[in-house]
C-alpha atoms as a PDB file:
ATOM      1  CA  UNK A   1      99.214  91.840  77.442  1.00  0.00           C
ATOM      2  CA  UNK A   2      95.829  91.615  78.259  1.00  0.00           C
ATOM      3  CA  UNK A   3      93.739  94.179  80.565  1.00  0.00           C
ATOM      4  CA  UNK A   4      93.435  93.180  84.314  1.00  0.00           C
ATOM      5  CA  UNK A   5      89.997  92.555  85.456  1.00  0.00           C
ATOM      6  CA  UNK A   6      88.863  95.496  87.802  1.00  0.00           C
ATOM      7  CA  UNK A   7      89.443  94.292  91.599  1.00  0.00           C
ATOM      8  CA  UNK A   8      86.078  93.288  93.416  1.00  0.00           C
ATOM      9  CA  UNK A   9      85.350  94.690  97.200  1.00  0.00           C
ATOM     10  CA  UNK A  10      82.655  93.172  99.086  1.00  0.00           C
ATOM     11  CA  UNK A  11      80.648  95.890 101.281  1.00  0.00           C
ATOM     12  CA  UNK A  12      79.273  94.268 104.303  1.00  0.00           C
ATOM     13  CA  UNK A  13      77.258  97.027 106.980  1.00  0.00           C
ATOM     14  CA  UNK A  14      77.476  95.690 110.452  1.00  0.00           C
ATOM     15  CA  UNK A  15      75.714  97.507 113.621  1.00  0.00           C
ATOM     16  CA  UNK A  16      77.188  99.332 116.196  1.00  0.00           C
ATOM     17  CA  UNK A  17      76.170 101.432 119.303  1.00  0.00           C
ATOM     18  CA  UNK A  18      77.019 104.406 117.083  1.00  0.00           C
ATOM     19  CA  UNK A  19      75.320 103.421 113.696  1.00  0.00           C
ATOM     20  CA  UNK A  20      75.932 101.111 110.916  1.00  0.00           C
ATOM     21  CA  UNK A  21      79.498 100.768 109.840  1.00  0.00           C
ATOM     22  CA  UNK A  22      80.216 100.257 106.261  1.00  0.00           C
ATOM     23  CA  UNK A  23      82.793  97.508 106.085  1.00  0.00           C
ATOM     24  CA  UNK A  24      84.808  97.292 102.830  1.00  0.00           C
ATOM     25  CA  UNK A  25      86.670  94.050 102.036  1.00  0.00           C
ATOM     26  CA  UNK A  26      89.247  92.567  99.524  1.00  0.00           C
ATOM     27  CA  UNK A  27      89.492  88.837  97.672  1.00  0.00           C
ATOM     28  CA  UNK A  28      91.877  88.224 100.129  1.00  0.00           C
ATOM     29  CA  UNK A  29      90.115  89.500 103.293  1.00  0.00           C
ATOM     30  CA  UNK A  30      91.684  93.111 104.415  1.00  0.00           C
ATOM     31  CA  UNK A  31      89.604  95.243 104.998  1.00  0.00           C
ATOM     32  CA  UNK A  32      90.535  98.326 102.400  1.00  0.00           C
ATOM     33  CA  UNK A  33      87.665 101.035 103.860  1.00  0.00           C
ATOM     34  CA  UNK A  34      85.282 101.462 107.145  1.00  0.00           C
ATOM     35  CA  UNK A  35      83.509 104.332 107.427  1.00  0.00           C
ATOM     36  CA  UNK A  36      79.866 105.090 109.039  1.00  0.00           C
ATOM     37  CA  UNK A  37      76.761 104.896 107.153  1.00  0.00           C
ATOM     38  CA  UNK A  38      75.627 108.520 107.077  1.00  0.00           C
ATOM     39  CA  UNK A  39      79.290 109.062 105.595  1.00  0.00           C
ATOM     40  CA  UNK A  40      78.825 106.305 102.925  1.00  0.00           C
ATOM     41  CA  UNK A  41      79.490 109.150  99.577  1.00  0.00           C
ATOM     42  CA  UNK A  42      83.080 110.483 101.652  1.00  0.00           C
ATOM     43  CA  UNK A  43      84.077 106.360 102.386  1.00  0.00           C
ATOM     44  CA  UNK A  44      83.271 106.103  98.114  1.00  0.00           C
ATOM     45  CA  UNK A  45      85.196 108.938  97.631  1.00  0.00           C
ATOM     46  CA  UNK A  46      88.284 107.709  99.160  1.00  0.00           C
ATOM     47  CA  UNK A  47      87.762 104.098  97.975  1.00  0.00           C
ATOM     48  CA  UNK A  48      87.945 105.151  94.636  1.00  0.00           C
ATOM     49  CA  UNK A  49      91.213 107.499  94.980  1.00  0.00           C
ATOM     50  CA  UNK A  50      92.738 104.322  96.831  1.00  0.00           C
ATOM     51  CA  UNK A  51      91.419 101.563  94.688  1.00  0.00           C
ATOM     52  CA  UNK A  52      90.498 103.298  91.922  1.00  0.00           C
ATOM     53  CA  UNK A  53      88.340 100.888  88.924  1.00  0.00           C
ATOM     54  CA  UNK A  54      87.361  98.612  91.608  1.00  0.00           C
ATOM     55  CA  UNK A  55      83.755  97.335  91.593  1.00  0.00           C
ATOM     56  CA  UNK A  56      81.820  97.168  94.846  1.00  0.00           C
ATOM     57  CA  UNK A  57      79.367  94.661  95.825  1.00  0.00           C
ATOM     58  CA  UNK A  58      77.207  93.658  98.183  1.00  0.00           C
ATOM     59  CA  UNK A  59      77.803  90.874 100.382  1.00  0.00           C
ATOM     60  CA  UNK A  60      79.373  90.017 103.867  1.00  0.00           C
ATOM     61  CA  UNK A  61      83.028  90.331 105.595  1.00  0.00           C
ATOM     62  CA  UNK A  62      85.044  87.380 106.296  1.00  0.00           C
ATOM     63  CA  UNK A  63      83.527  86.470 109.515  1.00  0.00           C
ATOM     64  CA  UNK A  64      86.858  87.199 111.086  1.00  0.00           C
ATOM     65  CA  UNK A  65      86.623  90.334 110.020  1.00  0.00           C
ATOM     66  CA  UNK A  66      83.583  91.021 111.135  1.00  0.00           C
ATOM     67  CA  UNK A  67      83.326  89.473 114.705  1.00  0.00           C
ATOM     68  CA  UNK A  68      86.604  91.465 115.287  1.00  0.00           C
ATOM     69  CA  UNK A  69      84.627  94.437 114.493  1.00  0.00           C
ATOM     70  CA  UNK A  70      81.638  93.615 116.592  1.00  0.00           C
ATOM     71  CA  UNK A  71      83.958  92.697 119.346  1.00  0.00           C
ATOM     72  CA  UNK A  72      85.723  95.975 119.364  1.00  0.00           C
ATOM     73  CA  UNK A  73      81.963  97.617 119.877  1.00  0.00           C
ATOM     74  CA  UNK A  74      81.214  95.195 122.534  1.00  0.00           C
ATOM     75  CA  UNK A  75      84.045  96.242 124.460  1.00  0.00           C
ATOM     76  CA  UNK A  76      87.731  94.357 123.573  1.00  0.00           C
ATOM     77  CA  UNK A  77      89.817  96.682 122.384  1.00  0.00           C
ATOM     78  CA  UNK A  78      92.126  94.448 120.724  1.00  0.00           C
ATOM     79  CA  UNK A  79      89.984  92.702 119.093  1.00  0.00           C
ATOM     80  CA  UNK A  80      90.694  95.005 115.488  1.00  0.00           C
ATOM     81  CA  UNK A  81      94.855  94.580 116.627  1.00  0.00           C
ATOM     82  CA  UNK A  82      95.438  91.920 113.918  1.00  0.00           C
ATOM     83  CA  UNK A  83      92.768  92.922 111.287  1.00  0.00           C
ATOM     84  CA  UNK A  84      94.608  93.415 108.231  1.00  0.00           C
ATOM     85  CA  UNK A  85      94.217  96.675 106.483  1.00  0.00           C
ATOM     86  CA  UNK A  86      95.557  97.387 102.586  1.00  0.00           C
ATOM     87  CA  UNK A  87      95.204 100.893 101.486  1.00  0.00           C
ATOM     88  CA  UNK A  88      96.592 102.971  98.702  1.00  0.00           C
ATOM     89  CA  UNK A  89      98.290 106.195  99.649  1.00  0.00           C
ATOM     90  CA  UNK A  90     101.050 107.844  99.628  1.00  0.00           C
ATOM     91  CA  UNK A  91     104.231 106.338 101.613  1.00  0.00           C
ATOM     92  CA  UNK A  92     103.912 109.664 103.631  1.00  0.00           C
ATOM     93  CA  UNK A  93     100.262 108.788 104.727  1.00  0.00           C
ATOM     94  CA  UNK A  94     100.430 105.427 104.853  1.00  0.00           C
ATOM     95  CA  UNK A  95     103.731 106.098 107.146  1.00  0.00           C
ATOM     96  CA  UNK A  96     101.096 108.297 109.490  1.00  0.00           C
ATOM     97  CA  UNK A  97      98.352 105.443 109.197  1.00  0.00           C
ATOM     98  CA  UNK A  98     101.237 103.098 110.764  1.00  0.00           C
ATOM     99  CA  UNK A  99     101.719 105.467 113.478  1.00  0.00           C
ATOM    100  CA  UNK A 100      97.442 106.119 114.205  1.00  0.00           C
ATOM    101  CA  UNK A 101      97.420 101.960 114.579  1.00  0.00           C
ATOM    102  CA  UNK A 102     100.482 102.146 117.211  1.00  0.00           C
ATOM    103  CA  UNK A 103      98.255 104.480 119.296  1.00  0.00           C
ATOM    104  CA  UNK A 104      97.226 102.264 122.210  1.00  0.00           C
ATOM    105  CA  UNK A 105      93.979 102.245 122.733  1.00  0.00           C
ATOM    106  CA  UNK A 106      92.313 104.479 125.530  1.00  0.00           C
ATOM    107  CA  UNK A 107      95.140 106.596 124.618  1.00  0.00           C
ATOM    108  CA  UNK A 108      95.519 110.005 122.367  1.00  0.00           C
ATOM    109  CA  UNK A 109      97.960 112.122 120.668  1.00  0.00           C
ATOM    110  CA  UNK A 110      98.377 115.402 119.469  1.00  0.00           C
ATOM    111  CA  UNK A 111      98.977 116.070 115.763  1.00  0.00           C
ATOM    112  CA  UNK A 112     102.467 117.055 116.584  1.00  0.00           C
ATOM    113  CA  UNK A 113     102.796 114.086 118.977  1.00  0.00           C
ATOM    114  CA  UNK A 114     101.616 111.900 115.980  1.00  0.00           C
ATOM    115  CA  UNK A 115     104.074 113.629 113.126  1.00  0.00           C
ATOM    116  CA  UNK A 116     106.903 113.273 115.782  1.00  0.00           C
ATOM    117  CA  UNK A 117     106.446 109.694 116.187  1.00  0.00           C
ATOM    118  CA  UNK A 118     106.581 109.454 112.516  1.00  0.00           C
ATOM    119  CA  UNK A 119     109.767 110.981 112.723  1.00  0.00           C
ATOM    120  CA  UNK A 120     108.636 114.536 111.013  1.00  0.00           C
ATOM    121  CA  UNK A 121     108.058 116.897 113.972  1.00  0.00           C
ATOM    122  CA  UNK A 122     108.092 119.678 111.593  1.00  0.00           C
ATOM    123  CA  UNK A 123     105.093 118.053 109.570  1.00  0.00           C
ATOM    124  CA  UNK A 124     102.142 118.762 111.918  1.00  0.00           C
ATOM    125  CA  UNK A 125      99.706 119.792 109.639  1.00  0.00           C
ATOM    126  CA  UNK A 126     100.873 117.077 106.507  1.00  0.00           C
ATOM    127  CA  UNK A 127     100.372 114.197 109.598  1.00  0.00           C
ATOM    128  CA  UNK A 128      97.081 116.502 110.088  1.00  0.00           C
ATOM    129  CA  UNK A 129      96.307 115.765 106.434  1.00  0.00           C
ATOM    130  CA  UNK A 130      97.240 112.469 106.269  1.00  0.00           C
ATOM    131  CA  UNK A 131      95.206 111.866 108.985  1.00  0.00           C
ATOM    132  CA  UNK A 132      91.934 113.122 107.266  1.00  0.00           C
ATOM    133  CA  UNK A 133      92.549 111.039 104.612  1.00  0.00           C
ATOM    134  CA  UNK A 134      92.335 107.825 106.377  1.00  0.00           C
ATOM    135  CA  UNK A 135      89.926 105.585 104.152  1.00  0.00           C
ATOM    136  CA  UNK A 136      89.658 102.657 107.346  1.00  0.00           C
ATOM    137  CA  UNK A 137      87.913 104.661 110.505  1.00  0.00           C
ATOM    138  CA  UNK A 138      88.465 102.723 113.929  1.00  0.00           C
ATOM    139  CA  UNK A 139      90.615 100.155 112.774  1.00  0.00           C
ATOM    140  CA  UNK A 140      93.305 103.171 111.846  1.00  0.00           C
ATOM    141  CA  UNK A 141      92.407 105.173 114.960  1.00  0.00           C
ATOM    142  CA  UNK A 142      92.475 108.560 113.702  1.00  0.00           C
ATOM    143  CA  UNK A 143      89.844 109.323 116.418  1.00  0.00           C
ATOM    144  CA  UNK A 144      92.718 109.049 118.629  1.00  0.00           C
ATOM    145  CA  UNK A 145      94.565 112.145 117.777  1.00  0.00           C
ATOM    146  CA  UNK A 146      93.205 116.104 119.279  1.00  0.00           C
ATOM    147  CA  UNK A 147      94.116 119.113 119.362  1.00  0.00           C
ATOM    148  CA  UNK A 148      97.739 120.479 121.481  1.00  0.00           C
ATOM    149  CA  UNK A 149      95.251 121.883 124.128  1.00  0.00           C
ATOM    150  CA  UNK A 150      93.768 118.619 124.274  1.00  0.00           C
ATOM    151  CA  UNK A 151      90.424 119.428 122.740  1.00  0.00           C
ATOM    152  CA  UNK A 152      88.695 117.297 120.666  1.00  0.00           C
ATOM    153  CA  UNK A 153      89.155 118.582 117.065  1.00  0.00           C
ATOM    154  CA  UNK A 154      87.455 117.312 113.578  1.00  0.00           C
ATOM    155  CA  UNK A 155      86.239 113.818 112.985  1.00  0.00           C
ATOM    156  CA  UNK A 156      85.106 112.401 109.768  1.00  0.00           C
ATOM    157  CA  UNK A 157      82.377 110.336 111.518  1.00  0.00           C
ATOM    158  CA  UNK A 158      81.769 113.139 113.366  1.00  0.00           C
ATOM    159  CA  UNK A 159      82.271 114.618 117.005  1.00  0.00           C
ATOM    160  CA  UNK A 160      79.917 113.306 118.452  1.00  0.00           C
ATOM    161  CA  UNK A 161      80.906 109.557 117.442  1.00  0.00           C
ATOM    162  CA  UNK A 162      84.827 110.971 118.600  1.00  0.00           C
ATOM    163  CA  UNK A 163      83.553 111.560 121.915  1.00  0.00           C
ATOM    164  CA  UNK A 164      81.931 108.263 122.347  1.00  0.00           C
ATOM    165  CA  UNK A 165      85.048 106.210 120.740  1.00  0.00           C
ATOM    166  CA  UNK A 166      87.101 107.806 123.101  1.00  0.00           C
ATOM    167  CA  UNK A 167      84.274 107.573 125.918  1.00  0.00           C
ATOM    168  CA  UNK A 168      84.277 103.849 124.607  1.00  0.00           C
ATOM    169  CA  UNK A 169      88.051 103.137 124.892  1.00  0.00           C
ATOM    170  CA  UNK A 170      89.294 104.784 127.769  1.00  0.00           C
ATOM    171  CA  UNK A 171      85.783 103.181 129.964  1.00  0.00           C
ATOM    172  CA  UNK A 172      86.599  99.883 128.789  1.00  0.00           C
ATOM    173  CA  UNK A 173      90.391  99.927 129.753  1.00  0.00           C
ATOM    174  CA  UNK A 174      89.660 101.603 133.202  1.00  0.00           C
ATOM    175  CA  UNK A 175      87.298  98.332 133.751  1.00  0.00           C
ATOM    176  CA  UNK A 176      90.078  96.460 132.271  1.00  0.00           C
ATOM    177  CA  UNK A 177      92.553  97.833 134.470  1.00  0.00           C
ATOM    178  CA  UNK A 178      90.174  97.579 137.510  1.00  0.00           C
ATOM    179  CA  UNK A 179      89.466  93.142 137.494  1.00  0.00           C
END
């Protein structure tokens, strides 16, 4: 049998109000990692537990892809709803990445909100985890789950970039809500 050629990912970089995002794509257009540039050695990490022996090149997102993106930035929160996301994982994390994406946005949860919806109430800080080790930022809205007192708690991108997500998401669905 012979040996599988490694899987290419294209790595497009896209602006945003909150710095370059790092946009990771497969042949078939899901987008397998997203991560911001200043994070660019964690996003290879993960990339490389998840798809590990896959080469990454340059190049651009489907444009689907990518005006969803930029559309989520410029204010329409649905906009990253249908992008299609392929990770590796376990089925326990990829179970609490499910979950993250059901989070509507403008909304948050609490780690033990987010392990009970997964049907694990007892697996707050596995969902915790899980949660950390989320290769696709934004699209898989860990950013959406604090702490139980309703804090803001760690953020891979950063608080700072937390704060304004949230800022972000809950501004644009009060003007939503408001036409």
């Amino acid at each position: 049998m012979p040996n599988a050629q490694p899987e290419t990912l294209t790595l497009d970089r896209v602006a945003t109000p909150v710095g370059e995002v790092l946009l990771v794509t497969d042949m078939d257009g899901a987008v397998r990692a997203l991560d911001f540039q200043d994070y660019e050695e964690r996003m290879t990490r993960l990339l490389h537990r998840h798809a590990p022996g896959a080469a990454l090149v340059d190049g651009r997102a489907p444009e689907a892809v990518r005006t969803a993106v930029e559309a989520y930035f410029g204010g329409d929160l649905r906009a990253l709803d249908s992008v299609v996301v392929r990770t590796g994982g376990t089925v326990f994390q990829r179970t609490v990445w499910a979950a993250l994406r059901a989070i509507p946005a403008g909304e948050t949860r609490s780690y033990g909100q987010l392990a009970a919806a997964i049907g694990a109430p007892r697996a707050v800080r596995a969902a915790g985890l899980a949660n950390g080790q989320n290769p696709i930022a934004v699209i898989v809205p860990c950013h959406r789950v604090i702490g139980a007192n309703g804090m803001l708690t760690g953020y891979a991108g950063g608080l700072e970039r937390k704060r304004w997500l949230l800022a972000h998401e809950q501004g644009s669905a009060t003007a939503r809500t408001r036409k």
